[in-house]
PDB file of N, CA and C in Angstrom:
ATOM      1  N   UNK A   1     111.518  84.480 106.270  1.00  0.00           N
ATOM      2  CA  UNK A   1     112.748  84.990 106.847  1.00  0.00           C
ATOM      3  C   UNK A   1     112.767  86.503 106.664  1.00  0.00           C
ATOM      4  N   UNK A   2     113.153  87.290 108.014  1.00  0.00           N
ATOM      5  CA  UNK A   2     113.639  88.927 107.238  1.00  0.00           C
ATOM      6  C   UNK A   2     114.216  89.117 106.542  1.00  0.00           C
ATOM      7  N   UNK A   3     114.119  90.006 105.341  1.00  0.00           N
ATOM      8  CA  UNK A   3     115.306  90.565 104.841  1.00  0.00           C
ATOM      9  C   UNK A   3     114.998  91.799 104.632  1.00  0.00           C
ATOM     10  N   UNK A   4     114.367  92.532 105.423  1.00  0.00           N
ATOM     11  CA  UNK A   4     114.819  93.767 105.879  1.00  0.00           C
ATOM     12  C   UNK A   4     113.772  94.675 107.011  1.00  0.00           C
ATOM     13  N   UNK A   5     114.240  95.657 107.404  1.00  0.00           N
ATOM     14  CA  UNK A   5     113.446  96.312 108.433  1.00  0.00           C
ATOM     15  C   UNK A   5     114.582  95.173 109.999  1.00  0.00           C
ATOM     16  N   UNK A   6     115.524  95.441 109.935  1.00  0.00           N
ATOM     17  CA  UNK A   6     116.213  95.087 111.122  1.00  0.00           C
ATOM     18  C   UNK A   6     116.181  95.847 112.256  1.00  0.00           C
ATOM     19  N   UNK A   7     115.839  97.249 112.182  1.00  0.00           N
ATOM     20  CA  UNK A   7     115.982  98.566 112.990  1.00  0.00           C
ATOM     21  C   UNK A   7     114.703  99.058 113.637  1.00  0.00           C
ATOM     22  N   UNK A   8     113.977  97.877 113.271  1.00  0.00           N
ATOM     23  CA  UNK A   8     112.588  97.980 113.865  1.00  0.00           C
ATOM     24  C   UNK A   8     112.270  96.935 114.583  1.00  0.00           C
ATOM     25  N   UNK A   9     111.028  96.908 116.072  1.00  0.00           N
ATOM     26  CA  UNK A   9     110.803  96.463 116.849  1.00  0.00           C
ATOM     27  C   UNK A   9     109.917  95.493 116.305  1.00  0.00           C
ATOM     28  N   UNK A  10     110.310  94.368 116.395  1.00  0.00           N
ATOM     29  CA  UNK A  10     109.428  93.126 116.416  1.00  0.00           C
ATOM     30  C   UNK A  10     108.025  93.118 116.817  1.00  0.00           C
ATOM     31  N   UNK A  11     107.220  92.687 115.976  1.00  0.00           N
ATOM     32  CA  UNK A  11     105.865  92.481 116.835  1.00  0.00           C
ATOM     33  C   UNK A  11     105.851  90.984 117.146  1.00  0.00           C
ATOM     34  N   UNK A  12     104.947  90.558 117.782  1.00  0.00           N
ATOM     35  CA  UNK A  12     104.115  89.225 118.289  1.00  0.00           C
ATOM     36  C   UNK A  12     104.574  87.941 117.552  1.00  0.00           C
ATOM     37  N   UNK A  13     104.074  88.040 116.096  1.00  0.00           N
ATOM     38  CA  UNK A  13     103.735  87.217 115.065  1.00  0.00           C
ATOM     39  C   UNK A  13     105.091  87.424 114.308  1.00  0.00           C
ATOM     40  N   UNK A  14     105.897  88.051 114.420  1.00  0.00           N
ATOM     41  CA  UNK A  14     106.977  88.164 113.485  1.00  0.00           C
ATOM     42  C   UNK A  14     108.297  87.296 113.932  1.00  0.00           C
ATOM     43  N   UNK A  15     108.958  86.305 112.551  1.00  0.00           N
ATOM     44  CA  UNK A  15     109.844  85.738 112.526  1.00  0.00           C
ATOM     45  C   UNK A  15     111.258  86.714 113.123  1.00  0.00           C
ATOM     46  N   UNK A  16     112.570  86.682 113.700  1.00  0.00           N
ATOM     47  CA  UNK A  16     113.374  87.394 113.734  1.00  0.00           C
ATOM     48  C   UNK A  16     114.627  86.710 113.662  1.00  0.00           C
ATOM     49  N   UNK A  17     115.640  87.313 112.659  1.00  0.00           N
ATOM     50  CA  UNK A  17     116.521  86.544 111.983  1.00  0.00           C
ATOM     51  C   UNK A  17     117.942  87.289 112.098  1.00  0.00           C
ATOM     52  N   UNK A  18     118.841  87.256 112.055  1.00  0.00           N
ATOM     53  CA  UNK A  18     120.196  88.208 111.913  1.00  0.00           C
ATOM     54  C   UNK A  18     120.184  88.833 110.457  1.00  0.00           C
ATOM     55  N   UNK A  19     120.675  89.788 110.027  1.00  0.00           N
ATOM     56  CA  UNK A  19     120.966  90.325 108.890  1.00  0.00           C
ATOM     57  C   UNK A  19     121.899  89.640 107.983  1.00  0.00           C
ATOM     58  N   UNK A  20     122.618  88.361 108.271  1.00  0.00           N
ATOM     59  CA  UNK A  20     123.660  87.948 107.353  1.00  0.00           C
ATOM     60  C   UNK A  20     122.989  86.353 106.665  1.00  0.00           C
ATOM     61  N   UNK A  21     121.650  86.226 107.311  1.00  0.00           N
ATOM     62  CA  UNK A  21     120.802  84.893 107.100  1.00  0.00           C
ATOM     63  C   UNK A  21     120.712  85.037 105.425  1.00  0.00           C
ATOM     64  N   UNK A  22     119.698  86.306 105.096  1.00  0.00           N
ATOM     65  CA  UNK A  22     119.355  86.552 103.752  1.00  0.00           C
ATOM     66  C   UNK A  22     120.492  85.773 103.248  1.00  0.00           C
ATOM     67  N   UNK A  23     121.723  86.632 102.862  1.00  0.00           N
ATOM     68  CA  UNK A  23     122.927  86.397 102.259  1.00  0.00           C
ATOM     69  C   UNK A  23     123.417  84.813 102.188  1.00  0.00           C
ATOM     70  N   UNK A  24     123.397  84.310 103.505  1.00  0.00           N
ATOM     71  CA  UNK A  24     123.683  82.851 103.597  1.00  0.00           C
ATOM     72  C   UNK A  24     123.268  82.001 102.585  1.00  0.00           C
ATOM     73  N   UNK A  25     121.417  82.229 102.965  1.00  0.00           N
ATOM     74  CA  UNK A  25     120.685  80.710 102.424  1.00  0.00           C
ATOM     75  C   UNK A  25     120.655  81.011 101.182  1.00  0.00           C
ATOM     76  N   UNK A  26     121.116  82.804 100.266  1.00  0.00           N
ATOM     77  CA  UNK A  26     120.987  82.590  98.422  1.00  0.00           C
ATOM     78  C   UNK A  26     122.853  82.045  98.580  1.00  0.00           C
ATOM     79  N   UNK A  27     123.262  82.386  99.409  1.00  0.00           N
ATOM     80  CA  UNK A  27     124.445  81.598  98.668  1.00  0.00           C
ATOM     81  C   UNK A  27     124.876  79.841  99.365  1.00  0.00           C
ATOM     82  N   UNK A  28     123.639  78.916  99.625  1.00  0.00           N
ATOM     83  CA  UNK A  28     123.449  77.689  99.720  1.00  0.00           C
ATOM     84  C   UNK A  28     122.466  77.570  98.947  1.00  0.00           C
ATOM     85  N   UNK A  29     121.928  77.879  97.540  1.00  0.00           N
ATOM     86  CA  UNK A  29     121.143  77.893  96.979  1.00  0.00           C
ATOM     87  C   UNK A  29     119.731  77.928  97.097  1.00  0.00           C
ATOM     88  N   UNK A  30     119.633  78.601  98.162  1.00  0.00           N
ATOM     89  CA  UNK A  30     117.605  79.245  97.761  1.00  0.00           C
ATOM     90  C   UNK A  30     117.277  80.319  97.782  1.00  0.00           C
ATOM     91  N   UNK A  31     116.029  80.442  97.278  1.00  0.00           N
ATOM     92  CA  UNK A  31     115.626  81.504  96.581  1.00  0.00           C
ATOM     93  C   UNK A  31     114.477  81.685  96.987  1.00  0.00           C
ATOM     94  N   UNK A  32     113.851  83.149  97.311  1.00  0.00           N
ATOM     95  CA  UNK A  32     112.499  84.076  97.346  1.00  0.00           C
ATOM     96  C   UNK A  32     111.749  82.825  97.155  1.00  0.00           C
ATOM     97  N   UNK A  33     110.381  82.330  97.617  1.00  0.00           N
ATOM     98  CA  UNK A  33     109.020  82.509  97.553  1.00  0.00           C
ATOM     99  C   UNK A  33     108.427  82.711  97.061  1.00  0.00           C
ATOM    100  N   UNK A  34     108.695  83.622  98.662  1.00  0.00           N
ATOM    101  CA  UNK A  34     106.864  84.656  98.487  1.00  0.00           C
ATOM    102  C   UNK A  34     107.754  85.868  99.426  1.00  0.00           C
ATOM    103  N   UNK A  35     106.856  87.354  99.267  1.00  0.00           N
ATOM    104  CA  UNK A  35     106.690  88.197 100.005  1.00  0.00           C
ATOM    105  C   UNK A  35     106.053  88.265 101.112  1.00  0.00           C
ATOM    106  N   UNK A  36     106.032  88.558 102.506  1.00  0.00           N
ATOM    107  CA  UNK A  36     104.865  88.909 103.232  1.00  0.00           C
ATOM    108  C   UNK A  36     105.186  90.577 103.750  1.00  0.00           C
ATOM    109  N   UNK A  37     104.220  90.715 103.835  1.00  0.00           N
ATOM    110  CA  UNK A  37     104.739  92.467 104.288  1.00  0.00           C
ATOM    111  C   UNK A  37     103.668  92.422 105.145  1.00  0.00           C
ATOM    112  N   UNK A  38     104.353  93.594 106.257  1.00  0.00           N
ATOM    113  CA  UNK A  38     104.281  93.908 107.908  1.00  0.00           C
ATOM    114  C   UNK A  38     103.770  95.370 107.866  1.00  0.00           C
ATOM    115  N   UNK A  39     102.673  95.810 108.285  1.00  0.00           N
ATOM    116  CA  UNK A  39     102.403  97.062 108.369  1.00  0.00           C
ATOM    117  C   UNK A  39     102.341  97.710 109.756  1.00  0.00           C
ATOM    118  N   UNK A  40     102.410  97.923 110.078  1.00  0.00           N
ATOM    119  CA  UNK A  40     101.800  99.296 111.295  1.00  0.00           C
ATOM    120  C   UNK A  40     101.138  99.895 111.549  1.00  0.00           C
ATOM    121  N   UNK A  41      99.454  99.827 112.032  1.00  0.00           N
ATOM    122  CA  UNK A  41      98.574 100.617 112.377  1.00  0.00           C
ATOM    123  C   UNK A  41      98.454 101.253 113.797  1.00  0.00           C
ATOM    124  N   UNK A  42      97.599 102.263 113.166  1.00  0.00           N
ATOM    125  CA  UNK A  42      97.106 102.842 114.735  1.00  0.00           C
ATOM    126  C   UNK A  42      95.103 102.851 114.898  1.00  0.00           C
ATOM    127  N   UNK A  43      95.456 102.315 115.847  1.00  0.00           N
ATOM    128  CA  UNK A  43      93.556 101.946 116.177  1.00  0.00           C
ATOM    129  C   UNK A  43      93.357 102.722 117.022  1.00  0.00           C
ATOM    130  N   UNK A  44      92.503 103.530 116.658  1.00  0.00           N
ATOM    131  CA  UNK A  44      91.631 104.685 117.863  1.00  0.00           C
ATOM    132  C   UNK A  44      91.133 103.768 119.071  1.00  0.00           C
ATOM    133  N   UNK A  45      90.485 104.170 120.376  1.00  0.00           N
ATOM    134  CA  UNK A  45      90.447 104.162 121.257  1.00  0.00           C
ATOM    135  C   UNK A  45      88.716 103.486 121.126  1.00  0.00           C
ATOM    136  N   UNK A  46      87.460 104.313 120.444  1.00  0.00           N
ATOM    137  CA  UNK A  46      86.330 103.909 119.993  1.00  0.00           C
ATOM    138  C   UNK A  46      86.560 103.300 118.408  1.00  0.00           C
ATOM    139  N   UNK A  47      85.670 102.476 117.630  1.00  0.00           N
ATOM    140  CA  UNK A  47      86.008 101.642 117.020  1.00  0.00           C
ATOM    141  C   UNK A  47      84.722 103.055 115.769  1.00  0.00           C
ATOM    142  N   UNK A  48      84.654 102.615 114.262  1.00  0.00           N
ATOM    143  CA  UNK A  48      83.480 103.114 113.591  1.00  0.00           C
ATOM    144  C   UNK A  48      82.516 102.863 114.252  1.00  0.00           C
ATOM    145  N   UNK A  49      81.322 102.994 114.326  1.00  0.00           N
ATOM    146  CA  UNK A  49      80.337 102.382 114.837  1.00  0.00           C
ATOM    147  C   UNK A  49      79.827 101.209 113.986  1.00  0.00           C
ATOM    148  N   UNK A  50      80.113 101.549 112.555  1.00  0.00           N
ATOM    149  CA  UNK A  50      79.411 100.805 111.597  1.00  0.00           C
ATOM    150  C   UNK A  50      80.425  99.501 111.204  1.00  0.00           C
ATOM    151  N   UNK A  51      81.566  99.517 112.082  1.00  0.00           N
ATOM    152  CA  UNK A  51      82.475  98.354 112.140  1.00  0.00           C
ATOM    153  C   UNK A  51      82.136  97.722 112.994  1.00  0.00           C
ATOM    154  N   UNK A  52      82.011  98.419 114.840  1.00  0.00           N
ATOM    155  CA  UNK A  52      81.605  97.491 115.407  1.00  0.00           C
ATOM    156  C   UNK A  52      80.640  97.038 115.419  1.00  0.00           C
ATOM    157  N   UNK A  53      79.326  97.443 115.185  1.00  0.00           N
ATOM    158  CA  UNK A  53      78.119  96.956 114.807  1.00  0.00           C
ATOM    159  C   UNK A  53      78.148  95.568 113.916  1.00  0.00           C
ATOM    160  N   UNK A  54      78.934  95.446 112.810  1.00  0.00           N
ATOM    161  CA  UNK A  54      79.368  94.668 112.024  1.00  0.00           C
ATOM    162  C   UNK A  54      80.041  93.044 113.052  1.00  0.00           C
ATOM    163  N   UNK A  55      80.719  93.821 113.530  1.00  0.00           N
ATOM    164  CA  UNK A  55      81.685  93.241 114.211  1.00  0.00           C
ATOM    165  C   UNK A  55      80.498  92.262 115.738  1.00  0.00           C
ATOM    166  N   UNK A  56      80.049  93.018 115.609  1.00  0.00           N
ATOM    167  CA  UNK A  56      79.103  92.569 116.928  1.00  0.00           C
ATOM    168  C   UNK A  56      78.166  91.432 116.420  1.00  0.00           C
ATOM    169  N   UNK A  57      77.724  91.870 114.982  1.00  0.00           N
ATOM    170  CA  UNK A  57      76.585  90.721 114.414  1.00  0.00           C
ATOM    171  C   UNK A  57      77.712  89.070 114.136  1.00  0.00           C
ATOM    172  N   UNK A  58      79.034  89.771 113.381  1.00  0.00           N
ATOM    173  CA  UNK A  58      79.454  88.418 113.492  1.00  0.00           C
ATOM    174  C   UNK A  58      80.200  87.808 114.641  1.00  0.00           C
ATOM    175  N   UNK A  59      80.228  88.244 115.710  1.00  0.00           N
ATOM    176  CA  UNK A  59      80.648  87.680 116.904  1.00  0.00           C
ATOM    177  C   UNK A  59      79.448  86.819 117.456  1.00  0.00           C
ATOM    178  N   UNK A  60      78.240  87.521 117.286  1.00  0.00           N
ATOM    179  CA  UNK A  60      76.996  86.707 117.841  1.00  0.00           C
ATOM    180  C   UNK A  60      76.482  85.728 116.455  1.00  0.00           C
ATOM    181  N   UNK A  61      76.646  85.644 115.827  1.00  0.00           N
ATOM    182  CA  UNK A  61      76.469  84.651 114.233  1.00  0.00           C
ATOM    183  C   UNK A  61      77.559  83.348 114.978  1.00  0.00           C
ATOM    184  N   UNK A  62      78.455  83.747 114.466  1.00  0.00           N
ATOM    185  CA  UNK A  62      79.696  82.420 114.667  1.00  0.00           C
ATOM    186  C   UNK A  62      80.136  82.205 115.729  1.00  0.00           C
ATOM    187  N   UNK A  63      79.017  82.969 117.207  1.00  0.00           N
ATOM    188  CA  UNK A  63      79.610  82.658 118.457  1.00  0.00           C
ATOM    189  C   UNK A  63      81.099  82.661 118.581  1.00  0.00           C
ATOM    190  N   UNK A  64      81.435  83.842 118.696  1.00  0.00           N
ATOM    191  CA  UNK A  64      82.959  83.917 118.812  1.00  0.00           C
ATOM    192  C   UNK A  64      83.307  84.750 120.092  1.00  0.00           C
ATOM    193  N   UNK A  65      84.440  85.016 120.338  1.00  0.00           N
ATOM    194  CA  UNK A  65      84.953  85.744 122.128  1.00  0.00           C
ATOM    195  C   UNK A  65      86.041  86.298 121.895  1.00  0.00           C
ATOM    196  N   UNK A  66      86.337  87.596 122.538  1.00  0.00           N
ATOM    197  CA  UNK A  66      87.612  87.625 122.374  1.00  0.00           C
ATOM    198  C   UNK A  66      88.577  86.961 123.444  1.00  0.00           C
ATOM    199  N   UNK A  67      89.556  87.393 123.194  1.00  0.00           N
ATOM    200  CA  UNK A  67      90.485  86.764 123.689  1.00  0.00           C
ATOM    201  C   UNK A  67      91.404  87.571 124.358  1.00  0.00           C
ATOM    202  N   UNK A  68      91.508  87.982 125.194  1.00  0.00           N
ATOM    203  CA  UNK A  68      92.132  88.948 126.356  1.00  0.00           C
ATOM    204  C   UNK A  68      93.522  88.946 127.076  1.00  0.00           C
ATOM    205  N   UNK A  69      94.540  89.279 126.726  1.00  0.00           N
ATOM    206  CA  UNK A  69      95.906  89.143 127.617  1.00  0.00           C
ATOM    207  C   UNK A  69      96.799  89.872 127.569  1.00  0.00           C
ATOM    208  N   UNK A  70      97.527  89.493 128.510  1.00  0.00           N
ATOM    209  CA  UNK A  70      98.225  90.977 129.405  1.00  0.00           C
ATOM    210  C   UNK A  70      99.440  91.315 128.848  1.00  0.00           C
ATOM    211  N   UNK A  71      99.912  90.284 128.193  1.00  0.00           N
ATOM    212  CA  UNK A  71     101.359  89.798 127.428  1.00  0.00           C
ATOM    213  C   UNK A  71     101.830  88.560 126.683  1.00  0.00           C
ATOM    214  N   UNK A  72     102.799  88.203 126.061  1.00  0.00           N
ATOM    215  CA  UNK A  72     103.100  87.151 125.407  1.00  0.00           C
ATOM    216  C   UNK A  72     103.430  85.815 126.074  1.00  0.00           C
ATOM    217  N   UNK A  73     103.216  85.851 127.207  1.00  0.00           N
ATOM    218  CA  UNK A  73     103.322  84.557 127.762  1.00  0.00           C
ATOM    219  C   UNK A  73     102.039  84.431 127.936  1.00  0.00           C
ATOM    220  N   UNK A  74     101.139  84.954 128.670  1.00  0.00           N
ATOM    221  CA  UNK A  74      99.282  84.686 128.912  1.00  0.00           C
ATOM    222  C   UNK A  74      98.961  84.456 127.417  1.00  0.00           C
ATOM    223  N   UNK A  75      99.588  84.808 126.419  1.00  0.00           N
ATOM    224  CA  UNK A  75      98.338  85.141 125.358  1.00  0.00           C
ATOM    225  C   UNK A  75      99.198  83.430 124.825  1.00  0.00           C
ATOM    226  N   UNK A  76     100.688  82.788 124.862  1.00  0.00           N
ATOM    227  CA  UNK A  76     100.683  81.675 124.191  1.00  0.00           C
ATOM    228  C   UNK A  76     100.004  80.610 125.201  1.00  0.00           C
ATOM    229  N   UNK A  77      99.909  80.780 126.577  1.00  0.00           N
ATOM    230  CA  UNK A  77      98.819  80.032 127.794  1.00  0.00           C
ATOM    231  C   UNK A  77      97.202  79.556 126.768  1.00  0.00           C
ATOM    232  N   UNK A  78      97.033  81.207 126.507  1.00  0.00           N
ATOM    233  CA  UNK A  78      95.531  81.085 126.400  1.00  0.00           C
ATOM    234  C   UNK A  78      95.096  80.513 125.072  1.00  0.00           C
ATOM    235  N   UNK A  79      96.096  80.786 123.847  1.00  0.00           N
ATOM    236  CA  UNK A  79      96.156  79.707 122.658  1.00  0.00           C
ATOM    237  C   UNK A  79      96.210  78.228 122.925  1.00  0.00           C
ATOM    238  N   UNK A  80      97.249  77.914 123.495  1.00  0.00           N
ATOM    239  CA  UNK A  80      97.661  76.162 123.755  1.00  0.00           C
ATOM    240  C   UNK A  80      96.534  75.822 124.490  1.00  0.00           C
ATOM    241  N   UNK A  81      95.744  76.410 125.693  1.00  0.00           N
ATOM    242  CA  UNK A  81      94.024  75.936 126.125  1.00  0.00           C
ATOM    243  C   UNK A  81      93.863  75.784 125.200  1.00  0.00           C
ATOM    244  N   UNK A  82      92.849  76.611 124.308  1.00  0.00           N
ATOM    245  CA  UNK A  82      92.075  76.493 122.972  1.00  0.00           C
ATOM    246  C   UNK A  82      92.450  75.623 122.254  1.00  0.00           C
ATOM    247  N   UNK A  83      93.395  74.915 121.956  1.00  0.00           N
ATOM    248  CA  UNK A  83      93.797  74.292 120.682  1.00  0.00           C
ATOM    249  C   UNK A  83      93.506  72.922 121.055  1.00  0.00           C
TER     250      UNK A  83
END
């Protein structure tokens, strides 16, 4: 559940909750977990070389692909295929 960073834009993968949830469920008795924390990067345009190189041996090792889409509806399309 959030409990905090409300003023920021959602990504993909992130749960999104109202600000008065926190407050609710400790006062119906539950309690913290776990933490997960959300970062924010920025990825250059060319990759290290010595990443993608990396990146290239284990794509051809474990036969893997990426996975390509335009937005959040193609990309939950192209999961539910796969699964």
């Amino acid at each position: 559940m959030l409990v905090e960073g409300f003023n920021e834009v959602a990504t993909l993968a992130t749960i999104y909750n109202f600000p008065y949830y926190p407050t609710h469920m400790e006062r119906l008795g539950y309690k913290k977990d776990i933490d997960w924390v959300e970062y924010e990067m920025t990825v250059t345009p060319e990759p290290d070389p010595t990443i993608a190189r990396i990146a290239d041996i284990a794509r051809r090792r474990y036969k893997l692909h990426l996975l390509e889409a335009r937005n959040k509806k193609e990309l939950v399309t192209i999961l539910t295929m796969s699964s």
